[in-house]
N, C-alpha and C. Protein backbone atom coordinates (compact mmCIF):
# COMPACT_ATOMS: atom_id res chain seq x y z
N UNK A 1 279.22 83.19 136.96
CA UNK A 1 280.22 84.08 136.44
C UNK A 1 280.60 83.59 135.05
N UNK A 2 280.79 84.75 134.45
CA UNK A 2 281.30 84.06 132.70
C UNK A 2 281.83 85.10 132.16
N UNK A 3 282.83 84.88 131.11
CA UNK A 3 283.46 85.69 130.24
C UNK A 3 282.71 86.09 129.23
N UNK A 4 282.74 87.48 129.14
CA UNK A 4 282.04 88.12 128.04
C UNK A 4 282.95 89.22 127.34
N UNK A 5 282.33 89.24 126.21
CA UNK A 5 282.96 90.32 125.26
C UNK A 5 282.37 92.17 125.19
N UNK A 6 283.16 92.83 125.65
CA UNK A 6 282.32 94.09 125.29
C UNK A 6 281.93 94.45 124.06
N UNK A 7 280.45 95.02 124.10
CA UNK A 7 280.17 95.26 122.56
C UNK A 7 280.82 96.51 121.63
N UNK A 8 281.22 97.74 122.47
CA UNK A 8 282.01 98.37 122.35
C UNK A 8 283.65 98.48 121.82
N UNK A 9 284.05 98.14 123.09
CA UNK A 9 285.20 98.21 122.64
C UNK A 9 285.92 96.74 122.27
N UNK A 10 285.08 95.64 122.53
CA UNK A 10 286.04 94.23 121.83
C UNK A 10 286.85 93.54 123.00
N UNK A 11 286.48 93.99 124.16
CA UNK A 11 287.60 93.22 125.10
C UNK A 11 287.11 92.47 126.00
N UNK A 12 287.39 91.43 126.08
CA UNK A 12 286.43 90.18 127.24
C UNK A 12 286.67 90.90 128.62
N UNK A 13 286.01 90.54 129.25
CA UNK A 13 285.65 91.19 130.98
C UNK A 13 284.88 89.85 130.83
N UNK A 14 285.15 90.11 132.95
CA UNK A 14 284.75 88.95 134.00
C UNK A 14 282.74 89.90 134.18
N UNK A 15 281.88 88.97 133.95
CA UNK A 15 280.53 89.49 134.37
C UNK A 15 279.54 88.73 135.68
N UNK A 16 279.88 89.03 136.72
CA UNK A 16 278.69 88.51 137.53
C UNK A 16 277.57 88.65 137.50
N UNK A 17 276.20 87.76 137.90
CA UNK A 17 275.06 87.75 137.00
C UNK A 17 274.18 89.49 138.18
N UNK A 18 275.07 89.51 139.24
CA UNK A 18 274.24 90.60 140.09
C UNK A 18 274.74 92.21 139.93
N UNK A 19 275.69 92.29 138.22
CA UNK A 19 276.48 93.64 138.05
C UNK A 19 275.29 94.67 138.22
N UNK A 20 275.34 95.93 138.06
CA UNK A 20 274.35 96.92 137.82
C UNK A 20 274.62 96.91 136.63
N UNK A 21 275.84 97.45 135.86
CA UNK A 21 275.49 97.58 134.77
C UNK A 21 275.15 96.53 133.77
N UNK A 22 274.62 96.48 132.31
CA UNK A 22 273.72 95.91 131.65
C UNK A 22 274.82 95.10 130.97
N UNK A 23 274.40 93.80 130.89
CA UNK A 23 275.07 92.79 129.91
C UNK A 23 275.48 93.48 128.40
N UNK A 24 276.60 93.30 128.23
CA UNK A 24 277.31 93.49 126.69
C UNK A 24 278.42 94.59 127.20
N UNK A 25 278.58 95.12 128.27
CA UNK A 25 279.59 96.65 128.21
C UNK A 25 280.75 96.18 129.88
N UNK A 26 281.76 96.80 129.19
CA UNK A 26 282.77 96.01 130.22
C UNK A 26 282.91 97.26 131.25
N UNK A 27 282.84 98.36 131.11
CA UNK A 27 283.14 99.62 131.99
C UNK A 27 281.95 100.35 131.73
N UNK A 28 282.25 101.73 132.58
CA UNK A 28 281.32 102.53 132.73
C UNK A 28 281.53 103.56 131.55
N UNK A 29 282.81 103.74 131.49
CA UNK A 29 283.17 104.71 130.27
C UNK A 29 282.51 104.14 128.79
N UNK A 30 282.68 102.64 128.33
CA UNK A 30 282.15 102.04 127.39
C UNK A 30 280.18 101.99 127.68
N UNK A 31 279.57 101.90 128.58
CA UNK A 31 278.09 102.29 129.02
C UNK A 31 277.81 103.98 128.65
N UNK A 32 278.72 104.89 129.12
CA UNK A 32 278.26 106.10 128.57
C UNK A 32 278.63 106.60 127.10
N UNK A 33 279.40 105.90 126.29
CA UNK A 33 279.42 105.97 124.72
C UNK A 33 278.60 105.66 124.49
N UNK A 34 278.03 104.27 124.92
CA UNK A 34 276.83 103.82 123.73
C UNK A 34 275.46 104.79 124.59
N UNK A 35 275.81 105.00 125.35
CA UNK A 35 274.48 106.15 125.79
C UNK A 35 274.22 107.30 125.20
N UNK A 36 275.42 107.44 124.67
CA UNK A 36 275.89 109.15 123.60
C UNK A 36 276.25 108.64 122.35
N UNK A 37 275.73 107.44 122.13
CA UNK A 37 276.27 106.98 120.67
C UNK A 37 277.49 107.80 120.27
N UNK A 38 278.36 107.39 120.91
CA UNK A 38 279.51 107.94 120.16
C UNK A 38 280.66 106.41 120.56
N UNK A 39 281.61 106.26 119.21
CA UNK A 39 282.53 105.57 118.76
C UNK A 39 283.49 105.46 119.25
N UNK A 40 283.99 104.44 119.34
CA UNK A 40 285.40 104.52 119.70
C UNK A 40 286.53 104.12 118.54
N UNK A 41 287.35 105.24 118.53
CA UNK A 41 288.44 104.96 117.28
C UNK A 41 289.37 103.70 117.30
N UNK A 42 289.06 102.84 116.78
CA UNK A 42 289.36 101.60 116.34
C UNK A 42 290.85 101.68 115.06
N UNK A 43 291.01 102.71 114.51
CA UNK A 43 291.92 102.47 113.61
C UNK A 43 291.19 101.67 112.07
N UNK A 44 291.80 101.44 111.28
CA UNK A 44 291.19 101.15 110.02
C UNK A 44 290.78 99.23 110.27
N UNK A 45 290.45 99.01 109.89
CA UNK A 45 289.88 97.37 109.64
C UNK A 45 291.45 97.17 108.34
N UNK A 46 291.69 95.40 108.77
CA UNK A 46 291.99 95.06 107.43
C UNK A 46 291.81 95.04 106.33
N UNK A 47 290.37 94.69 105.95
CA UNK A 47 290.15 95.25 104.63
C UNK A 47 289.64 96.48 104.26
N UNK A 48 289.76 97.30 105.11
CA UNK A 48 289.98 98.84 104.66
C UNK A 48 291.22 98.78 104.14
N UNK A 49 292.17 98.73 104.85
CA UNK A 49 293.32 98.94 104.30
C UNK A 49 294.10 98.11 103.01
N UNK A 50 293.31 96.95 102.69
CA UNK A 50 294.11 96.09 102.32
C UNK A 50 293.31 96.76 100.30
N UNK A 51 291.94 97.02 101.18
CA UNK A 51 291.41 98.19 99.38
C UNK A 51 292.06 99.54 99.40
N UNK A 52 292.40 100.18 99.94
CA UNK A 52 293.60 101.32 99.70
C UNK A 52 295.03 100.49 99.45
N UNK A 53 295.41 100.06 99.70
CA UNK A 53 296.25 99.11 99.14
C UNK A 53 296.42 98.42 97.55
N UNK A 54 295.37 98.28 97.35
CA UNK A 54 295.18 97.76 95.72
C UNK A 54 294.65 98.84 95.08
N UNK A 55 294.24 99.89 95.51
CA UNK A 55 293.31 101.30 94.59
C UNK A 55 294.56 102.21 94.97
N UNK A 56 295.51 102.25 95.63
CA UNK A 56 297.00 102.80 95.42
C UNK A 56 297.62 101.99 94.27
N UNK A 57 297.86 100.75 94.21
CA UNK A 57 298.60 100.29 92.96
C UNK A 57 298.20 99.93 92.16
N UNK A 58 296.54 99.97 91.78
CA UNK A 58 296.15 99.92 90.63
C UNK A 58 296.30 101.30 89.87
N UNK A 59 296.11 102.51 90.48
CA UNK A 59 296.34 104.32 89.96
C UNK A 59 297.64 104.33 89.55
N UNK A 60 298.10 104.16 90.71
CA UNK A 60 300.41 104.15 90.66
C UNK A 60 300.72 103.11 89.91
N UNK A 61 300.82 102.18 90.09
CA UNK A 61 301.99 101.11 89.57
C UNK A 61 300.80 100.08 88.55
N UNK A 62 299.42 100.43 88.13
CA UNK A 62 299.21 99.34 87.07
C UNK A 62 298.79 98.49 86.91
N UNK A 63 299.11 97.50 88.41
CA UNK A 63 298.56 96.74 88.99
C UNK A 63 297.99 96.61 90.46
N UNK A 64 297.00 95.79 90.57
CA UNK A 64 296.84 95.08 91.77
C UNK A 64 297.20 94.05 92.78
N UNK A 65 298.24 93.55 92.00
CA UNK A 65 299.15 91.73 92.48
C UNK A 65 299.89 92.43 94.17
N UNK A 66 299.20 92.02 94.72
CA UNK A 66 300.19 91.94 96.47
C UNK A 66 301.33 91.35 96.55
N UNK A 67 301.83 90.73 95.21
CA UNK A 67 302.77 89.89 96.03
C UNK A 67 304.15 90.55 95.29
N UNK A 68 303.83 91.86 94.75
CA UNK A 68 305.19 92.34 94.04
C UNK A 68 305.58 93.39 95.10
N UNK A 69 307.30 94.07 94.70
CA UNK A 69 307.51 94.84 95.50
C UNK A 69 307.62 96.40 94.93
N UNK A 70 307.33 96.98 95.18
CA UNK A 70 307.96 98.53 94.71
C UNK A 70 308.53 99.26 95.62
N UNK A 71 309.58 100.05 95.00
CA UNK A 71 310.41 100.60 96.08
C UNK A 71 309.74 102.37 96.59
N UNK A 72 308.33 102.22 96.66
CA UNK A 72 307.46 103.36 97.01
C UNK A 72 307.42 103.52 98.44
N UNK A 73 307.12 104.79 98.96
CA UNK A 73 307.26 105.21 99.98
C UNK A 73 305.54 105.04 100.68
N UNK A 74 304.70 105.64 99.84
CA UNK A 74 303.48 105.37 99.92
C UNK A 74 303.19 103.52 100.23
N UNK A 75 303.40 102.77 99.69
CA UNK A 75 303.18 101.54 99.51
C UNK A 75 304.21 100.96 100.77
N UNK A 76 305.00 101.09 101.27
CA UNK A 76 305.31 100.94 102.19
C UNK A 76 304.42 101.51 103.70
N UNK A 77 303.80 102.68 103.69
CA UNK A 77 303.43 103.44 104.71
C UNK A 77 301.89 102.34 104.42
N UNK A 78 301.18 102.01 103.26
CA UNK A 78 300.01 101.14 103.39
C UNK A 78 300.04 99.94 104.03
N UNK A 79 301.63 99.35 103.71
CA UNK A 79 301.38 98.10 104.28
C UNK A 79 301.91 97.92 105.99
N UNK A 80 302.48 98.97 106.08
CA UNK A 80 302.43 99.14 107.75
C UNK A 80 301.47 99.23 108.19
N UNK A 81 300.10 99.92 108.06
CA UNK A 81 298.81 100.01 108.14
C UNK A 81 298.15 98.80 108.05
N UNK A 82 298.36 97.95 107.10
CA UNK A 82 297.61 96.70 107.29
C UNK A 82 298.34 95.98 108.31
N UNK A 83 299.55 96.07 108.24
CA UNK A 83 299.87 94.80 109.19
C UNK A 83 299.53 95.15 110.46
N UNK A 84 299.49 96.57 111.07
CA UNK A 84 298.90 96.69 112.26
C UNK A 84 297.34 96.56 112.46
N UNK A 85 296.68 96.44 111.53
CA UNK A 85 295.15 96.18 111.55
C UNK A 85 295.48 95.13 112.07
N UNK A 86 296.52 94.10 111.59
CA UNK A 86 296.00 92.63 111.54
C UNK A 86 296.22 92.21 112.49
């Protein structure tokens, strides 16, 4: 028995070596995505967000420096976005 990671969706599951289904997938629902190649919505990556983040305040505000503040509404709604990536 050993802990494994699904390749899918990212979440460790318990795998016994006599499962039916195939090493790398924690459920059946995650086995019939990658059978239908289709995705699972993950939300943005950190550095997705963290380059909309700097290509917002390099257009708007001029710069790129993370470590200033502006009292923007947009720039606020980006960095909620990253911090939940993270």
């Amino acid at each position: 028995m050993s802990v494994n990671t699904c390749r899918l969706c990212k979440r460790p599951y318990w795998r016994y070596t006599g499962n039916f289904w195939p090493a790398g997938y924690c459920s059946v629902p995650c086995w019939e995505s990658r059978a239908k190649r289709l995705k699972l919505d993950a939300g943005p990556t950190a550095s997705m967000a963290l380059s909309e983040i700097r290509k917002h305040r390099r257009l708007e505000h001029g710069t790129v420096d993370l470590t200033e503040w502006y009292d923007c509404e947009m720039c606020e709604h980006l960095e909620r976005r990253y911090a939940e990536a993270l």
